[in-house]
Protein backbone atom coordinates (compact mmCIF):
# COMPACT_ATOMS: atom_id res chain seq x y z
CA UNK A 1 0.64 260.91 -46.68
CA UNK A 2 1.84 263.32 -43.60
CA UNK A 3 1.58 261.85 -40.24
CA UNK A 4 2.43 264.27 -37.52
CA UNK A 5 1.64 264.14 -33.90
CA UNK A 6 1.28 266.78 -30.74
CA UNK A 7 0.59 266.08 -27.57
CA UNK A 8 -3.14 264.98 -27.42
CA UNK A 9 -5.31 267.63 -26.25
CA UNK A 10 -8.69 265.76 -25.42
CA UNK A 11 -11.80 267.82 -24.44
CA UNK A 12 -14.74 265.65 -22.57
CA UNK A 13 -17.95 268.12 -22.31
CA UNK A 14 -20.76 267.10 -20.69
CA UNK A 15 -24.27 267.73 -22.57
CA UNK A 16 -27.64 267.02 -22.48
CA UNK A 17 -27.61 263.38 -23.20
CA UNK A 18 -29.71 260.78 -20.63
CA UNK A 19 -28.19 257.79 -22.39
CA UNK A 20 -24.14 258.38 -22.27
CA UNK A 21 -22.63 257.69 -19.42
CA UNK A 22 -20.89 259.80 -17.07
CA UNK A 23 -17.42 260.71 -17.74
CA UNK A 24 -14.98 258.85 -15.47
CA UNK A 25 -13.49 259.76 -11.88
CA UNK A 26 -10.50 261.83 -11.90
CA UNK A 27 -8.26 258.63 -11.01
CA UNK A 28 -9.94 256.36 -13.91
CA UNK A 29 -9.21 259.36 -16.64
CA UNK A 30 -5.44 259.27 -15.33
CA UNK A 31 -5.09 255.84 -15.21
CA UNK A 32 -6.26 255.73 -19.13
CA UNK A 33 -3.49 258.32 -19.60
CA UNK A 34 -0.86 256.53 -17.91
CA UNK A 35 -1.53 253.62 -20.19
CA UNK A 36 -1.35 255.33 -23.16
CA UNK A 37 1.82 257.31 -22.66
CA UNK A 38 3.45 255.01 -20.32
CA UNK A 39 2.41 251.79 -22.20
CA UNK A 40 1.43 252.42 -25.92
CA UNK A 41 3.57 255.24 -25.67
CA UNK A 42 1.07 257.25 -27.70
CA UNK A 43 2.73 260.55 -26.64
CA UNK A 44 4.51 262.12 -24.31
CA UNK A 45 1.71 263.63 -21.98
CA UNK A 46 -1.79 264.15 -22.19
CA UNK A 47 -4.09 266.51 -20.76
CA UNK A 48 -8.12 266.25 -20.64
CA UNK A 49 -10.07 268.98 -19.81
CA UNK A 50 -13.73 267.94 -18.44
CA UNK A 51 -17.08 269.72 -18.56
CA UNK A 52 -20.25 268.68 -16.25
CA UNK A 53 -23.38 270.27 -15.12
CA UNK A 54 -21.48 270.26 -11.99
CA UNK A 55 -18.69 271.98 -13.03
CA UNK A 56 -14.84 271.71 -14.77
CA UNK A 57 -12.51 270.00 -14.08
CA UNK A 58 -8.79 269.02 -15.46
CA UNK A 59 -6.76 265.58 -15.58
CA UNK A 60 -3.15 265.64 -16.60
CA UNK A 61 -0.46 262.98 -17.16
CA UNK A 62 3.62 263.42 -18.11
CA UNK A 63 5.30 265.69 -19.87
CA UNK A 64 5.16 268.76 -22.14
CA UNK A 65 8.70 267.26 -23.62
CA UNK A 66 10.75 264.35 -23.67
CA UNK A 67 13.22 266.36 -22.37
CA UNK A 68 10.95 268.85 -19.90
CA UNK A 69 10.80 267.40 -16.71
CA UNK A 70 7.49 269.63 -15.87
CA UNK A 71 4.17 268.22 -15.11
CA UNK A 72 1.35 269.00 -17.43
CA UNK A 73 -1.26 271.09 -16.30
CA UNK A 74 -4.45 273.16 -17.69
CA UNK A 75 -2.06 275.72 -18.82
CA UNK A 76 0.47 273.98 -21.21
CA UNK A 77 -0.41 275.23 -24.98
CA UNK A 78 -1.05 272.62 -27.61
CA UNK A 79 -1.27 273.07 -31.22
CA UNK A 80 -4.99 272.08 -31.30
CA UNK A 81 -5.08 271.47 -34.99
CA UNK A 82 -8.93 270.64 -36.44
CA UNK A 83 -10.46 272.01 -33.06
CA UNK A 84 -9.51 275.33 -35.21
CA UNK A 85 -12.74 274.45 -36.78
CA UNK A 86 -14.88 275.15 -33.53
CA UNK A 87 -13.61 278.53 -33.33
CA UNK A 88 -14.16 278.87 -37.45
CA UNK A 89 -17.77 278.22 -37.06
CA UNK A 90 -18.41 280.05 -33.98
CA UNK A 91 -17.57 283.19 -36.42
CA UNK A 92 -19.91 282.32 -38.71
CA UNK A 93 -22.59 282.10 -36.40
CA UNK A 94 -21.40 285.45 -34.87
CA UNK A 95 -21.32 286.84 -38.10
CA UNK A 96 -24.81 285.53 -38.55
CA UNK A 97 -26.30 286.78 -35.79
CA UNK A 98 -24.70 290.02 -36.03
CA UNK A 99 -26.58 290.18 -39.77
CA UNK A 100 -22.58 290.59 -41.29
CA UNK A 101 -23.51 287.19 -43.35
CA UNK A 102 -26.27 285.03 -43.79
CA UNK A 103 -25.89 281.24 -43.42
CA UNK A 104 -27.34 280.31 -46.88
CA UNK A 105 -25.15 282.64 -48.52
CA UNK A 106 -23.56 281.53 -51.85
CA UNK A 107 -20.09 281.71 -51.29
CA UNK A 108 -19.34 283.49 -54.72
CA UNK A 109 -20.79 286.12 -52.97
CA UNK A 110 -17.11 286.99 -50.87
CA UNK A 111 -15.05 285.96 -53.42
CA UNK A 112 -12.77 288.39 -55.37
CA UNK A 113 -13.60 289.45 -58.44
CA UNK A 114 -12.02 287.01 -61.23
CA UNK A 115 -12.60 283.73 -58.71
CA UNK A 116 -15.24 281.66 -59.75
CA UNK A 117 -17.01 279.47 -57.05
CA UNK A 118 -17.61 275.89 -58.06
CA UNK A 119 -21.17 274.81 -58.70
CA UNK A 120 -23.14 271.74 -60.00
CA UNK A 121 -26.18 271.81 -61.51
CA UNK A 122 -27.44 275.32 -61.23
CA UNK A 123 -26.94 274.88 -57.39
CA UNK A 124 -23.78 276.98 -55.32
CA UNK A 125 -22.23 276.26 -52.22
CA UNK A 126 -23.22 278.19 -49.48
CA UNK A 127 -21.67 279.53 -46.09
CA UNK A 128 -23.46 277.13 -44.18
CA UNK A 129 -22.41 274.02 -46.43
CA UNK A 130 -18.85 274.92 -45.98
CA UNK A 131 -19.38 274.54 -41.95
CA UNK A 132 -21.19 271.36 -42.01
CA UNK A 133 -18.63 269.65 -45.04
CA UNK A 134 -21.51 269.16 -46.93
CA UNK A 135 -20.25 271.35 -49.58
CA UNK A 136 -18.93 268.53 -51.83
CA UNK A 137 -15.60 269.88 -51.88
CA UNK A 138 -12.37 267.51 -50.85
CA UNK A 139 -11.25 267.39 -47.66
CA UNK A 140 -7.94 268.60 -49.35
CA UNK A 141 -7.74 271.16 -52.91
CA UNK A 142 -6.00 268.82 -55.72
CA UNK A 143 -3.62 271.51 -56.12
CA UNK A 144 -2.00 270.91 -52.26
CA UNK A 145 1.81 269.78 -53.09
CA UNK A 146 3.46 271.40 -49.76
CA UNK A 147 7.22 271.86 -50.58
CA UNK A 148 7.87 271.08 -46.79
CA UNK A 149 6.33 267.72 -45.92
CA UNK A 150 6.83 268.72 -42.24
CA UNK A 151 5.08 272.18 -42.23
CA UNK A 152 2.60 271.46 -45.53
CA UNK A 153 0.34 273.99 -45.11
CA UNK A 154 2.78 276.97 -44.88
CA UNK A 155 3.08 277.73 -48.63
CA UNK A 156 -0.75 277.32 -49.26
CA UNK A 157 -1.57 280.93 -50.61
CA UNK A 158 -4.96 282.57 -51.51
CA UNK A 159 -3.50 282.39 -55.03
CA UNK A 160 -3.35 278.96 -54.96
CA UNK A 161 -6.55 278.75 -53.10
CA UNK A 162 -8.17 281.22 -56.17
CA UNK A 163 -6.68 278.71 -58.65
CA UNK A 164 -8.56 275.40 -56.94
CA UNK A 165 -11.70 277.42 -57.17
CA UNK A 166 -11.25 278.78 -60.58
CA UNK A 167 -10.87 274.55 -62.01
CA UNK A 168 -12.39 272.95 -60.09
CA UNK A 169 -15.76 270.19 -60.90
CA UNK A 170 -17.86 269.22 -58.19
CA UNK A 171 -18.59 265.89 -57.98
CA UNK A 172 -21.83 266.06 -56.84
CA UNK A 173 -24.69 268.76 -55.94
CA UNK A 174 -23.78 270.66 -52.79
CA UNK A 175 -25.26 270.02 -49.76
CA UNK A 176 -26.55 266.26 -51.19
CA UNK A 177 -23.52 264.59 -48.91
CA UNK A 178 -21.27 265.13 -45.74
CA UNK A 179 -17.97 264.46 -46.57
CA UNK A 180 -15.51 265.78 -44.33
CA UNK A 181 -13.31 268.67 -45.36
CA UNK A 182 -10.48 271.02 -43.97
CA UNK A 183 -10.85 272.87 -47.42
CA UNK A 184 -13.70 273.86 -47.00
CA UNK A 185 -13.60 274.94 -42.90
CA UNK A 186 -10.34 276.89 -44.59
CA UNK A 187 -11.96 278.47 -47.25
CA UNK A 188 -14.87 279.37 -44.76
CA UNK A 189 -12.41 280.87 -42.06
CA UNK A 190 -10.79 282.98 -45.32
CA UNK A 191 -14.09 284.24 -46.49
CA UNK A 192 -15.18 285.51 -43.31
CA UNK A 193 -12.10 287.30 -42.91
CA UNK A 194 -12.31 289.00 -46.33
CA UNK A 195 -15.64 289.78 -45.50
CA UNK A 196 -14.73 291.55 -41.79
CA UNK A 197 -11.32 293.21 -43.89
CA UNK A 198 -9.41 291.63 -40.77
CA UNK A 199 -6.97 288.02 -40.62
CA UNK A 200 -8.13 285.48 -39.50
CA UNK A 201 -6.66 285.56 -36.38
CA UNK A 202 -7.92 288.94 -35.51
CA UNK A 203 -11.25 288.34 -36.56
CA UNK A 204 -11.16 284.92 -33.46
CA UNK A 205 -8.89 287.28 -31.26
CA UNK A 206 -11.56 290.48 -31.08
CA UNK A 207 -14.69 288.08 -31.36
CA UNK A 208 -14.01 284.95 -29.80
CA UNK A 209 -11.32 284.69 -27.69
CA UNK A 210 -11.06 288.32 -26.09
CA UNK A 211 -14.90 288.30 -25.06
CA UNK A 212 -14.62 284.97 -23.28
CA UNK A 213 -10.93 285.60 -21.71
CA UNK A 214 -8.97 283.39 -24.00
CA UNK A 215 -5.63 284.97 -23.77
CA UNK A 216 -3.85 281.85 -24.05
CA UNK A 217 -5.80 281.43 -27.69
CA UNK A 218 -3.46 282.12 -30.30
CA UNK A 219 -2.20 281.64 -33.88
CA UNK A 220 0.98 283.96 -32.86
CA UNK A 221 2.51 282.80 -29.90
CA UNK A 222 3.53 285.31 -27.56
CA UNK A 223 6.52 284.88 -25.54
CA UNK A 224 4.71 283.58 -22.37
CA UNK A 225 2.68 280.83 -24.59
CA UNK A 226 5.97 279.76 -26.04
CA UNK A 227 7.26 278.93 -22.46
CA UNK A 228 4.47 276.80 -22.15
CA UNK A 229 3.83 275.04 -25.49
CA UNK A 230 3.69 271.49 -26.06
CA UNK A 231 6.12 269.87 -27.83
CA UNK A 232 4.88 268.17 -30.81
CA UNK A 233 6.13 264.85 -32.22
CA UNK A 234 5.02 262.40 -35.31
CA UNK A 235 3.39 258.73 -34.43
CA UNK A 236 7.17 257.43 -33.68
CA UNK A 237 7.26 260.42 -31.18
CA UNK A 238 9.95 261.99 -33.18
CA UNK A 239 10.26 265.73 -32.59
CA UNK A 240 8.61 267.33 -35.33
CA UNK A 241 7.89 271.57 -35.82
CA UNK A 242 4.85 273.32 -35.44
CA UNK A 243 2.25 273.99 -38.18
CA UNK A 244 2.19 277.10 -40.06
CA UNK A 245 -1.20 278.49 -42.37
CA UNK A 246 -1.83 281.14 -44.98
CA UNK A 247 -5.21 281.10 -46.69
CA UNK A 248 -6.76 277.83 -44.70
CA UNK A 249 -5.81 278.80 -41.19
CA UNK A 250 -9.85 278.47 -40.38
CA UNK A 251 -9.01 274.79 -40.91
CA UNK A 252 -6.55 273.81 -38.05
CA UNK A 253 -3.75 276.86 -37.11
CA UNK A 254 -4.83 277.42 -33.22
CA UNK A 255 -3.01 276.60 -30.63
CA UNK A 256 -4.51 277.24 -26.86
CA UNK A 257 -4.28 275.80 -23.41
CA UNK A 258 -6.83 273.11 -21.87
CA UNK A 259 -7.98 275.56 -19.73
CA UNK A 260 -9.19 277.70 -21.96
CA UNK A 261 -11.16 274.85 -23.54
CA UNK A 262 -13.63 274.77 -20.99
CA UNK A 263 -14.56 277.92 -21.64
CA UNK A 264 -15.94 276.87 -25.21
CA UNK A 265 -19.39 276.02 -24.22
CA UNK A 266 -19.98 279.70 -22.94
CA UNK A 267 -19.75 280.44 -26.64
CA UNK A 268 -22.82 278.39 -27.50
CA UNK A 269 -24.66 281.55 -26.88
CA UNK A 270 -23.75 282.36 -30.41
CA UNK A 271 -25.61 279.32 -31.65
CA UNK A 272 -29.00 280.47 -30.69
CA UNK A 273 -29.67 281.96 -34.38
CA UNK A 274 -28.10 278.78 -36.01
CA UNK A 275 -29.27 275.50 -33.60
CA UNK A 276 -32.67 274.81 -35.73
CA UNK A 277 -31.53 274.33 -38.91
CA UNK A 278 -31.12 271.32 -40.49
CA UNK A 279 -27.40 270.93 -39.89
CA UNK A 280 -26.31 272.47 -36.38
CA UNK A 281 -23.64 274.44 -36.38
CA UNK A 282 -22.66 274.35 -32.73
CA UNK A 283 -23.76 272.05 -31.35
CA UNK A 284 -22.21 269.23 -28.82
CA UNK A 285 -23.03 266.05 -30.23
CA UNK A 286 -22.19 262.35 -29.51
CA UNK A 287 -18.87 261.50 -30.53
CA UNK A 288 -20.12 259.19 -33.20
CA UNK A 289 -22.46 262.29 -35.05
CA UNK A 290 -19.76 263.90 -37.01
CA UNK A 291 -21.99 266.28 -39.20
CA UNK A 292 -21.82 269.24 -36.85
CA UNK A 293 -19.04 271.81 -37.99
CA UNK A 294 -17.09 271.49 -34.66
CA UNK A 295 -14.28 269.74 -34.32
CA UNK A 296 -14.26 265.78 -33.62
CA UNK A 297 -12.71 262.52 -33.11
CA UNK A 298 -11.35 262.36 -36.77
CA UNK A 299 -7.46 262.52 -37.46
CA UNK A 300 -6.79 264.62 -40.15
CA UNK A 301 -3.90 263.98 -42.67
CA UNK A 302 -0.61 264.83 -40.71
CA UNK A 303 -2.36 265.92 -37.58
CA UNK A 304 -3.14 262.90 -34.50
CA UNK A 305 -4.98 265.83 -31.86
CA UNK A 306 -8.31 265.04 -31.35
CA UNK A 307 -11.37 266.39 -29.54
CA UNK A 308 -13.58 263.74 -27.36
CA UNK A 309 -16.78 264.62 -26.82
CA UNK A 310 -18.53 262.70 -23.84
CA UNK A 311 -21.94 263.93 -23.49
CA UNK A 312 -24.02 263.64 -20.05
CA UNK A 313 -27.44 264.12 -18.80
CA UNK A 314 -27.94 267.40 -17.11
């Protein structure tokens, strides 16, 4: 198994919720972070951007490098791995709403021709299954043998992608179990760029990030972002390389700043055509309720960033 990690970006937003607490005083959040770099040496520096009804704020601690001597701030760019997904699903639902797809679309539907969708039972997986890993595919396709250990998903092609498809057996109905899966939040980001005729990161660029002033929200790094990225390093805090994507970059290839976080929940606006269905889409959830499509607490395979989500009464 690959175990690789960046600098923890953490996210606490503040939601509706009467029964979680507040999050913490500025002085409390540091004082966690101090502990965990300083003492558990979990990383190097951590940064946590918070969202309240009263309004954002941002709490850093250490370094961007072992061998930077700058502080931290809202502006250093992290490699913010499976919070990829938020953005993933926020195209769906802007898709959605802009009548492009339709949530209980099969997903054979923006396949090429030749590329067979798996199925069980009469019953195909849909666009909305794929966002909510309920689609009863693996969290990983059985034909994932990265030749670089340290950057696995950079030789995972659409061919190879096709060829998982094209073989493989569901083992159950779709939709009859969540089981989490960057497959499937990859294979959704890939069909809805196939289906716009733009990449991926175009498609989150002129939708997503460009709308809400997200220049710091990249796949590419541009020269400026690269003077403030994050170094990343594994759980011995070894220096390890950034990630690179082909076909499942809808799964975990963003990188962005803190700041630029807390500008996620103005996105929610997209949600309005997806929120009451049975499975959310967007929708900020206790850090315990996993289902949603959005990013969470989970580490994925080779990847330690995580998202908290604190939620608070308004």
């Amino acid at each position: 198994m690959i175990y690789r990690i960046a600098i923890p970006l953490l996210l606490l937003a503040a939601a509706a919720r009467a029964q979680t607490p507040a999050p913490p005083p500025d002085a409390e959040i540091r004082r966690i972070l101090a502990e965990r770099v300083d003492e558990r040496h979990n990383a190097v520096g951590m940064v946590v951007a918070v969202i309240e009804p009263s309004g954002t704020r941002i709490v850093a601690y250490g370094k961007p490098a072992k061998d930077d001597a700058r502080p931290l701030n809202g502006d250093t760019v992290f490699e913010i791995g499976s919070i990829t997904k938020v953005f993933t699903v926020l195209l769906l639902a802007d898709m959605a709403q802009r009548g492009e797809v339709k949530l209980d679309d099969p997903i054979a539907k923006y396949l090429p021709e030749g590329v067979k969708a798996p199925q069980r039972n009469g019953k195909q997986i849909t666009l909305e299954e794929l966002a909510t890993h309920t689609s009863s595919l693996p969290r990983l396709p059985n034909n994932f043998s990265p030749k670089d250990a340290a950057n696995p998903y950079a030789d995972y092609s659409a061919d190879k992608l096709y060829a998982f498809l094209n073989s493989y057996q569901l083992p159950r109905d779709p939709g009859e179990k969540w089981e989490y899966s960057n497959l499937a939040t990859g294979l959704l980001g890939h069909l809805l760029s196939l289906r716009a005729g733009k990449d991926y990161e175009t498609l989150v660029v002129s939708r997503i990030a460009t709308p809400l002033g997200m220049a710091s929200t990249r796949i590419t790094l541009t020269p400026e972002m690269k003077e403030r990225m994050a170094a990343g390093y594994n759980a011995a805090l070894e220096p390890t390389r950034l990630w690179d994507f082909q076909a499942l970059a809808g799964g975990g290839a963003q990188r962005a700043a803190a700041r630029q976080r807390l500008k996620i929940p103005e996105a929610r606006r997209l949600q309005r055509i997806v929120v009451t269905r049975r499975h959310p889409l967007l929708h900020f959830r206790r850090e315990r309720d996993t289902r949603a499509g959005h990013a969470e607490r989970r580490r994925d395979a080779g990847n330690h960033q995580r998202l908290v989500i604190l939620t608070r009464a308004q």
